[in-house]
N, C-alpha and C. Protein backbone atom coordinates (compact mmCIF):
# COMPACT_ATOMS: atom_id res chain seq x y z
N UNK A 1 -23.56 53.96 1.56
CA UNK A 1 -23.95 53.20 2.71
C UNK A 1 -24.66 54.11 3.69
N UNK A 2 -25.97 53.62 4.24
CA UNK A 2 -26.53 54.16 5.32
C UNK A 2 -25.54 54.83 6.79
N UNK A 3 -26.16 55.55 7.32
CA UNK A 3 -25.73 55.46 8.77
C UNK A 3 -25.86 54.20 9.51
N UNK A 4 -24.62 54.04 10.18
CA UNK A 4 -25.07 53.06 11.21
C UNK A 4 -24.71 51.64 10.91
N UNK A 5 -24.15 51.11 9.01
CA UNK A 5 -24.03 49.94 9.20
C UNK A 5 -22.35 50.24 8.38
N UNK A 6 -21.96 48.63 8.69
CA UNK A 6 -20.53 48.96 8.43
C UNK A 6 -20.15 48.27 6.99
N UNK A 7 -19.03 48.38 6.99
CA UNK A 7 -18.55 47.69 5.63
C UNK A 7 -17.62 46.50 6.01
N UNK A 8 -18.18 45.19 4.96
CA UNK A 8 -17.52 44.34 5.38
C UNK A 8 -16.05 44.11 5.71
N UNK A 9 -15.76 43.49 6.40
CA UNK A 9 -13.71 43.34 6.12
C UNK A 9 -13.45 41.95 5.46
N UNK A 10 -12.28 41.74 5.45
CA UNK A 10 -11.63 40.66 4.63
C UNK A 10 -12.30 39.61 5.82
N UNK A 11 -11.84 40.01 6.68
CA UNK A 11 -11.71 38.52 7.38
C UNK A 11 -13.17 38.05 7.86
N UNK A 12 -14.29 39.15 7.97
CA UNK A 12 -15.76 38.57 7.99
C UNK A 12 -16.25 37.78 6.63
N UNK A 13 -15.87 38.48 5.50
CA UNK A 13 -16.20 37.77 4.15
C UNK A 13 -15.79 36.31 4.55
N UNK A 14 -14.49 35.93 4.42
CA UNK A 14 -13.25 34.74 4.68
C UNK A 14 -14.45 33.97 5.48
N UNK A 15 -14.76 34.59 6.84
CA UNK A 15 -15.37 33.31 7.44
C UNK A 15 -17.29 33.15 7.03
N UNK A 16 -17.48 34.04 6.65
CA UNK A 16 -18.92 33.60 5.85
C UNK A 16 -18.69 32.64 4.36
N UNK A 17 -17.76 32.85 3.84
CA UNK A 17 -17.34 32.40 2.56
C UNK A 17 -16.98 30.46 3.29
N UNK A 18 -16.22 30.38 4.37
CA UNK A 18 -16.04 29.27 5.27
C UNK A 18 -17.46 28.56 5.68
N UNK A 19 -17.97 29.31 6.08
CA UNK A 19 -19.43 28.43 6.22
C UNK A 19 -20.28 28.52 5.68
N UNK A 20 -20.29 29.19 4.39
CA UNK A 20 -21.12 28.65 3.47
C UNK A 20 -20.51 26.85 2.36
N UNK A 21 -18.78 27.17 2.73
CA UNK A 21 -18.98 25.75 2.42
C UNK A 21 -19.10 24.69 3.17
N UNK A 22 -18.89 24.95 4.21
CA UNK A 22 -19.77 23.91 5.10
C UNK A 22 -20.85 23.61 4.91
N UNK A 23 -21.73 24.74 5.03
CA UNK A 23 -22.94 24.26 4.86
C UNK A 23 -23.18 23.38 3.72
N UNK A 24 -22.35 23.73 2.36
CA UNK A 24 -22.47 22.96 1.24
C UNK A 24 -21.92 21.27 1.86
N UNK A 25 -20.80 21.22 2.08
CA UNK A 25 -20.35 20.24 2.66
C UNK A 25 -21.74 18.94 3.39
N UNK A 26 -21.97 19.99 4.23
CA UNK A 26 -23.09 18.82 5.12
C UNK A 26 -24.29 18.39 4.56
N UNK A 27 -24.26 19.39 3.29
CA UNK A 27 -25.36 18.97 2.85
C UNK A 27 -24.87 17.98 1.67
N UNK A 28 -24.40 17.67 1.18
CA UNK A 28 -23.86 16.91 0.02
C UNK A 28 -23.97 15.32 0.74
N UNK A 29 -24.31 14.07 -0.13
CA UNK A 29 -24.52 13.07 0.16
C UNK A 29 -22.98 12.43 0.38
N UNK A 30 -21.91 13.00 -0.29
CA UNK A 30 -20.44 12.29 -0.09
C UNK A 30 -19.31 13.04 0.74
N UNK A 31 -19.68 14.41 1.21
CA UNK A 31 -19.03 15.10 2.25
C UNK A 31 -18.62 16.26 1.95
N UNK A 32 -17.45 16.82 1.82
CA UNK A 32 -16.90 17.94 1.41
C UNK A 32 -17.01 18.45 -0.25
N UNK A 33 -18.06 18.53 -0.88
CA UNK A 33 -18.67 18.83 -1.93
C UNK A 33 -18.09 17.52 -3.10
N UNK A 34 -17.93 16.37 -2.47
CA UNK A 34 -18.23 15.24 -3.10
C UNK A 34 -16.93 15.02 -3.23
N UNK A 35 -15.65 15.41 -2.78
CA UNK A 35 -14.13 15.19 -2.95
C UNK A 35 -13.89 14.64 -2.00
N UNK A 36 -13.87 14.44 -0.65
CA UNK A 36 -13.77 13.42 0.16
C UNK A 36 -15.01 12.16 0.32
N UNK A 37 -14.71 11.18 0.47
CA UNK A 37 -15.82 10.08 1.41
C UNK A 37 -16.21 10.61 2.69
N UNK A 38 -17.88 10.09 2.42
CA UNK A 38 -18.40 10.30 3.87
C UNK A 38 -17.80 9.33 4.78
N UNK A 39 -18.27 9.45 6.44
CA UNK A 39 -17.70 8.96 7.13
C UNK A 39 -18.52 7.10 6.61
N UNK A 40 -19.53 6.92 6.37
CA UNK A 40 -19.82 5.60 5.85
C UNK A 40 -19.12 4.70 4.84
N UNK A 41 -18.56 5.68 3.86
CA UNK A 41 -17.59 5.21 2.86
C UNK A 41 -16.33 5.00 3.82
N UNK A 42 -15.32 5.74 4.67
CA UNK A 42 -14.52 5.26 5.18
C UNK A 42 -14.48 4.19 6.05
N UNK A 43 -15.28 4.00 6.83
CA UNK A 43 -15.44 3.00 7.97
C UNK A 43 -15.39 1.87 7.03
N UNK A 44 -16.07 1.82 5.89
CA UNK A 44 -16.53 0.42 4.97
C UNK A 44 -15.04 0.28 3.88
N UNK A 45 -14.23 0.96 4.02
CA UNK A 45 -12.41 1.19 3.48
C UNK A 45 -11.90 0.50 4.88
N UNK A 46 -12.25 0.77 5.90
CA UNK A 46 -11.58 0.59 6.99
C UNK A 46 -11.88 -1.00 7.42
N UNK A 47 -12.84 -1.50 6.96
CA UNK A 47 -13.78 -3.00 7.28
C UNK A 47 -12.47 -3.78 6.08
N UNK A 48 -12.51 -3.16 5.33
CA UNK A 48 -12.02 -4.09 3.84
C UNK A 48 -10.29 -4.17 4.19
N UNK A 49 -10.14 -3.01 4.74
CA UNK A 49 -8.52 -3.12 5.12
C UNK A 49 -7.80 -4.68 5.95
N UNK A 50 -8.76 -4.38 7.33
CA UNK A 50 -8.71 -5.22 8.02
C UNK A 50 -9.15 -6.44 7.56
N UNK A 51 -9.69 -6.67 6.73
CA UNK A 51 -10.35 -8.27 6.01
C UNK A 51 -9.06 -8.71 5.54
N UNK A 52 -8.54 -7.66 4.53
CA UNK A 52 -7.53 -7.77 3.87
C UNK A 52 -6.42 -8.37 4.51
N UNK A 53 -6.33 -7.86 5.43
CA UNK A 53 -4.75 -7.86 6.20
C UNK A 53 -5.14 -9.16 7.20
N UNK A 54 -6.05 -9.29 7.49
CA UNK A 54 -6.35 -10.67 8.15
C UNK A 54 -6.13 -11.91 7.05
N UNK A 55 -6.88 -11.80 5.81
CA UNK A 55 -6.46 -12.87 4.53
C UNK A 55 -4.69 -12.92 4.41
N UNK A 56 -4.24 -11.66 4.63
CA UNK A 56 -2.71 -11.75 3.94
C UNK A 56 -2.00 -12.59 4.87
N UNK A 57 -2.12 -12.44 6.45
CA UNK A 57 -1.28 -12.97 7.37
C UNK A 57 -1.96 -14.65 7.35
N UNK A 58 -3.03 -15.00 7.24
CA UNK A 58 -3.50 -16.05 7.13
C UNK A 58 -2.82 -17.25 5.95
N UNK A 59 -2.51 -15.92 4.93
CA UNK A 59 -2.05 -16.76 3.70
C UNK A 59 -0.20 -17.12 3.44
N UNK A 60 0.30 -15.85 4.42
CA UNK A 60 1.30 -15.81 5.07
C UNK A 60 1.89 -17.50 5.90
N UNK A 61 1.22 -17.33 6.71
CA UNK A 61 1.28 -18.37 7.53
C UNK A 61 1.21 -19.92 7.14
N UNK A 62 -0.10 -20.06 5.54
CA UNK A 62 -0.11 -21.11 5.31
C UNK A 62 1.23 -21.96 4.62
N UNK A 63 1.97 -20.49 4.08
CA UNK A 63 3.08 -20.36 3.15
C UNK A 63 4.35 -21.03 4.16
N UNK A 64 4.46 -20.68 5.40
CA UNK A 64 5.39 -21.00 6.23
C UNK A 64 4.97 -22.42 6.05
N UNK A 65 3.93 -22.83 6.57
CA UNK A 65 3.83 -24.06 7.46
C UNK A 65 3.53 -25.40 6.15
N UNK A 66 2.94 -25.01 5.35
CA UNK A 66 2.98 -25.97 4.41
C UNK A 66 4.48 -26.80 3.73
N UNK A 67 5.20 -25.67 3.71
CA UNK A 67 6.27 -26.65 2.71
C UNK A 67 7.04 -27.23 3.82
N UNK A 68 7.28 -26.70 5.02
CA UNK A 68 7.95 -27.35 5.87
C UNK A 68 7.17 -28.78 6.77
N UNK A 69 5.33 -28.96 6.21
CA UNK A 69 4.86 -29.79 6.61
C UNK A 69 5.25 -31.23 5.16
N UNK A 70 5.32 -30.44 4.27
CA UNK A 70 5.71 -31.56 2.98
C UNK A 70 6.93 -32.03 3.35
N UNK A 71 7.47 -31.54 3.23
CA UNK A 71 9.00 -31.87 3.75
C UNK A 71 9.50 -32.94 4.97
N UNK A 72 8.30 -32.50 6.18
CA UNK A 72 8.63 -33.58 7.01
C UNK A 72 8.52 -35.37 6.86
N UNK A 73 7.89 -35.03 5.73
CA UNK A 73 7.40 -36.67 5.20
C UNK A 73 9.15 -36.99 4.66
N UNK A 74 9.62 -36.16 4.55
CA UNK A 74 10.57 -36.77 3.30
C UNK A 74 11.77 -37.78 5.00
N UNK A 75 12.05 -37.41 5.07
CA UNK A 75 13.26 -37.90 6.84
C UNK A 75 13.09 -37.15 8.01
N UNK A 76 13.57 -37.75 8.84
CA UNK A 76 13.61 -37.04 10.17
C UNK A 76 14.85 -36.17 10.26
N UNK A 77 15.92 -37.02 9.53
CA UNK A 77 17.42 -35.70 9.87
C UNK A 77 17.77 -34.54 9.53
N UNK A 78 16.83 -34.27 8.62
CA UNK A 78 17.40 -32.51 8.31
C UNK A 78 15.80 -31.85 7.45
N UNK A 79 15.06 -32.28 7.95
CA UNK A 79 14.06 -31.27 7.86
C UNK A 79 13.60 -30.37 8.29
N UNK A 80 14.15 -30.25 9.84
CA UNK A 80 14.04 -28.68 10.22
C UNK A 80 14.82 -27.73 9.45
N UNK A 81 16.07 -27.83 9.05
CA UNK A 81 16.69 -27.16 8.10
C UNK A 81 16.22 -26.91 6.64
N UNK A 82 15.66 -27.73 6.48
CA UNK A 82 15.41 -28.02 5.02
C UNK A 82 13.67 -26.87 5.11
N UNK A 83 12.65 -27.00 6.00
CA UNK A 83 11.60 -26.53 6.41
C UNK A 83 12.14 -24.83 6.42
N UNK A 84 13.33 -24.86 7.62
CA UNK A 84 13.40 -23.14 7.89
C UNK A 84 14.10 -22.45 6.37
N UNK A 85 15.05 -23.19 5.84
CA UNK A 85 15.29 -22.57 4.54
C UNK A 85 13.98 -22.25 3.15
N UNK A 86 12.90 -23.10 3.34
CA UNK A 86 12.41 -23.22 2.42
C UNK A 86 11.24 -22.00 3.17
N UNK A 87 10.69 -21.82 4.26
CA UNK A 87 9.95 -20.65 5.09
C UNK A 87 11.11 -19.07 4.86
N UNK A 88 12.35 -19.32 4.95
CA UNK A 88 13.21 -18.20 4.43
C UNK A 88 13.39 -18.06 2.63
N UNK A 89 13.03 -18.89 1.56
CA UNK A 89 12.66 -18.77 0.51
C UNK A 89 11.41 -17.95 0.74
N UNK A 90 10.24 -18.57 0.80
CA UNK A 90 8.79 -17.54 1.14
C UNK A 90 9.16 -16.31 1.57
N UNK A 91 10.28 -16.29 2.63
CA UNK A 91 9.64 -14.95 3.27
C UNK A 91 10.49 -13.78 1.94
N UNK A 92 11.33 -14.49 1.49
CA UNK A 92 12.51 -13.60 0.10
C UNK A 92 11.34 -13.23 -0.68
N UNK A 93 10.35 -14.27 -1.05
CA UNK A 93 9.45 -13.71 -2.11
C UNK A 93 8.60 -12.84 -1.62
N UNK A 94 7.89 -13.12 0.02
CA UNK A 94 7.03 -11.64 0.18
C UNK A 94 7.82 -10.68 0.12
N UNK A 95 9.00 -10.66 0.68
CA UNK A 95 9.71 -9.07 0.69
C UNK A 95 9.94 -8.82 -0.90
N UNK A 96 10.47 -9.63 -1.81
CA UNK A 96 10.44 -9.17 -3.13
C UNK A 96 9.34 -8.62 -3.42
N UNK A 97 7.98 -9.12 -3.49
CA UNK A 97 7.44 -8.69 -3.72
C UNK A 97 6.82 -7.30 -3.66
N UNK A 98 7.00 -6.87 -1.87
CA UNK A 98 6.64 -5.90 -1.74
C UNK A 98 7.70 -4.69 -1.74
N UNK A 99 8.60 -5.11 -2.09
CA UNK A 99 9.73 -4.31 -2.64
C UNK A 99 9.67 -3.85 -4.25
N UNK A 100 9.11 -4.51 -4.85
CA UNK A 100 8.83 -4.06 -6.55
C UNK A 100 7.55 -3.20 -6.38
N UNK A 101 6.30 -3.49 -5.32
CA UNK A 101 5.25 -3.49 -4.93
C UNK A 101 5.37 -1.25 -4.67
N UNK A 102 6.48 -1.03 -3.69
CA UNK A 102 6.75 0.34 -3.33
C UNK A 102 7.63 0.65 -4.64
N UNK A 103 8.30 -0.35 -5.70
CA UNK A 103 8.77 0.78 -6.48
C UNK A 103 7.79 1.12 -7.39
N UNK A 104 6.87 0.73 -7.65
CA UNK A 104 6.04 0.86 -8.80
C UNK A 104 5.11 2.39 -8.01
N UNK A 105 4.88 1.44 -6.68
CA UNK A 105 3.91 2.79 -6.42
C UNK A 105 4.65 4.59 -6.36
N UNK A 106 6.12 4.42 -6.22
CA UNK A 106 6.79 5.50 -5.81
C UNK A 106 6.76 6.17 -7.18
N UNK A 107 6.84 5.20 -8.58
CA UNK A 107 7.30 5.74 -9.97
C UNK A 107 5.93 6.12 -10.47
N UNK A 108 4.83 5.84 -10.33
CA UNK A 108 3.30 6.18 -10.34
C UNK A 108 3.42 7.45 -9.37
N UNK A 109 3.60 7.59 -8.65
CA UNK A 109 3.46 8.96 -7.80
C UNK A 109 4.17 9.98 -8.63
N UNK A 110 5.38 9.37 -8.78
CA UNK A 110 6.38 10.34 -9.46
C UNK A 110 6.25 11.31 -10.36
N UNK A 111 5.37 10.17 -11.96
CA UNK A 111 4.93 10.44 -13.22
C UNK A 111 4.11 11.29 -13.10
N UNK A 112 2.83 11.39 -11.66
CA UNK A 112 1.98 12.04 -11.56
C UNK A 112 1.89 13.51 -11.46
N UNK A 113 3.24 13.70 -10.76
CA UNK A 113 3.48 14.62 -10.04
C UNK A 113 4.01 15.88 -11.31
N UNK A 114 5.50 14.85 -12.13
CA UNK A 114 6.25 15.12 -13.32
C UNK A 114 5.78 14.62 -14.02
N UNK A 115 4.70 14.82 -15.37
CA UNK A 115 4.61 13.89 -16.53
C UNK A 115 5.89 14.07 -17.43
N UNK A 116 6.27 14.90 -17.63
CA UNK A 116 7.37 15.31 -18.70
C UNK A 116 8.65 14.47 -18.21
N UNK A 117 8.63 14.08 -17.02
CA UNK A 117 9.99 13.19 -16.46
C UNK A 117 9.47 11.48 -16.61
N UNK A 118 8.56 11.23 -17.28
CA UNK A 118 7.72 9.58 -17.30
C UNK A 118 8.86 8.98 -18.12
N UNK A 119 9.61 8.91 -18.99
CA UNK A 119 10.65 8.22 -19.50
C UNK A 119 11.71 8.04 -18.60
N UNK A 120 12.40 9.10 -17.88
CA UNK A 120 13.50 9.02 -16.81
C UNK A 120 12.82 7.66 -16.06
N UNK A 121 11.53 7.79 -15.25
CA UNK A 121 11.53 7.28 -14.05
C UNK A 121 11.10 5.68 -14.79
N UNK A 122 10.35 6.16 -15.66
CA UNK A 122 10.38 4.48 -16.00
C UNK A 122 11.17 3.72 -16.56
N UNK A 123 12.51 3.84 -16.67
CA UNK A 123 13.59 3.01 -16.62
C UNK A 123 14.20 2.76 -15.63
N UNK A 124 14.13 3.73 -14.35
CA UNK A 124 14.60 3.60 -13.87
C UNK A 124 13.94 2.56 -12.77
N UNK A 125 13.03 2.91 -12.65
CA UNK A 125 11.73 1.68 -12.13
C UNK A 125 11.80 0.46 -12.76
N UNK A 126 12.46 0.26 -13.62
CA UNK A 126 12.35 -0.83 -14.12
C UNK A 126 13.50 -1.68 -13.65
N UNK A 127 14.72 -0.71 -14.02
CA UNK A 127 16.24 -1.24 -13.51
C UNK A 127 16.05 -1.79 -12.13
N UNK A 128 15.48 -0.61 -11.23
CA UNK A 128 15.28 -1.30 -10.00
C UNK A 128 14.42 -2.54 -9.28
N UNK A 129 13.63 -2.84 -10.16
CA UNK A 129 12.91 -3.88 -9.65
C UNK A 129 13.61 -4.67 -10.61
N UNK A 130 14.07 -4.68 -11.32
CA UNK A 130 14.91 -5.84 -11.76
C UNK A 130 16.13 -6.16 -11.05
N UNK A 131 16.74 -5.63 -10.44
CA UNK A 131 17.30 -5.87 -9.40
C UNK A 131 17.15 -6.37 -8.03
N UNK A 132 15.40 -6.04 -7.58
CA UNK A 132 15.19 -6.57 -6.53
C UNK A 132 14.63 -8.18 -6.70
N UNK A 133 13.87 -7.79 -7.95
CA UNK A 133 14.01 -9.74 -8.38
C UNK A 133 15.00 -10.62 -8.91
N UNK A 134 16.13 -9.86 -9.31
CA UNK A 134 17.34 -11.02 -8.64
C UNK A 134 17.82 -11.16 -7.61
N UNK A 135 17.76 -10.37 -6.86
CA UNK A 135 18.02 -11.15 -5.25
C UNK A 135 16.85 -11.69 -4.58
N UNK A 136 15.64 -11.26 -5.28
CA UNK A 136 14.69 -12.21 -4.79
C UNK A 136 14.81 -13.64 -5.33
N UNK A 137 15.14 -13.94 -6.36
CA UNK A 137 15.56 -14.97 -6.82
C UNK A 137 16.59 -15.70 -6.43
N UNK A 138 17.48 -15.35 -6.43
CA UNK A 138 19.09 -16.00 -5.97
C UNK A 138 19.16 -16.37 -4.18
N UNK A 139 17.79 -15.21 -3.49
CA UNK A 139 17.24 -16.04 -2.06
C UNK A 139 16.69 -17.14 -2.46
N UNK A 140 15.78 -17.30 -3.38
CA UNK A 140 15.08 -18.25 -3.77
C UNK A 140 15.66 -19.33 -3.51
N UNK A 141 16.55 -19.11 -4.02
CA UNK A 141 17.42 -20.66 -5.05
C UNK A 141 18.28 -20.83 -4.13
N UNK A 142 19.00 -19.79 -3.25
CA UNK A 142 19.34 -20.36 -1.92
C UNK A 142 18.51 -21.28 -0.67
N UNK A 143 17.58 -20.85 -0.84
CA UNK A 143 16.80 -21.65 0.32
C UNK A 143 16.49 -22.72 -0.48
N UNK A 144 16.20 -23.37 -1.77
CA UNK A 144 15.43 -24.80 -2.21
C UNK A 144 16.86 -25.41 -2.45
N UNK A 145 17.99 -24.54 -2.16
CA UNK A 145 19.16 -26.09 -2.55
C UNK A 145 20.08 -25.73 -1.23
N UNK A 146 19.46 -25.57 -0.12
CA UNK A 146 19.89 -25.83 1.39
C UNK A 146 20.02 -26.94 1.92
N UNK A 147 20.53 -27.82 2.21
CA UNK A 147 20.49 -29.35 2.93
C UNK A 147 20.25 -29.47 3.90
């Protein structure tokens, strides 16, 4: 080495090595060398979320109000009962649902994580959501034979 110039250190390399992937980064059409979404891809994840979740509560709601609107045709004396049991049936099946809904996703994470453990968890994923759909069921069948 000449007079006068120095030798690099760790930690100048580290941060030239840092912005050169940036620079790669900003230049790439999908963001961080194509492993994250640009910010256009998220916002348009973020549009679909909210669509989503606006359809679900919408469809939610129709679920309440419909069977307890069938129902009112049938008498006047016990259809509020007969309405809130059958809106507490619905609501047994969304929560079932999204109760089998987190075990599946937890035993998919799992396998991912452990492949060599994919037999353990998928019985056991299985046991358990078979369990949560009999009490999703047996709510069921409680709320449609309520008087």
């Amino acid at each position: 080495m000449s007079k006068g110039t120095t030798m690099p250190t760790a930690t100048s390399t580290r941060r030239s090595h840092m912005r050169e992937q940036r620079a790669d980064a900003a230049g790439s059409p999908t963001g961080a060398g194509g492993l994250t979404p640009s910010h256009s891809d998220r916002k348009g994840l973020g549009m679909f979320s909210k669509l989503m979740t606006k359809s679900m509560m919408i469809a939610a709601a129709a679920m309440a109000v419909l069977p307890t609107a069938a129902l009112a045709q049938e008498g006047a004396g016990s259809t509020v009962g007969k309405g809130l049991a059958v809106v507490g049936a619905g609501l047994a099946l969304v929560g079932g649902g999204l109760g089998i809904g987190l075990v599946g996703k937890g035993a998919v994470e799992s396998i991912a994580r452990q492949p060599e453990a994919a037999g353990k968890i998928q019985i056991n994923m299985i046991l358990a959501a078979a369990l949560i759909e009999g009490a999703t069921l047996f709510a069921v069948a409680v709320g449609f034979l309520a008087k």
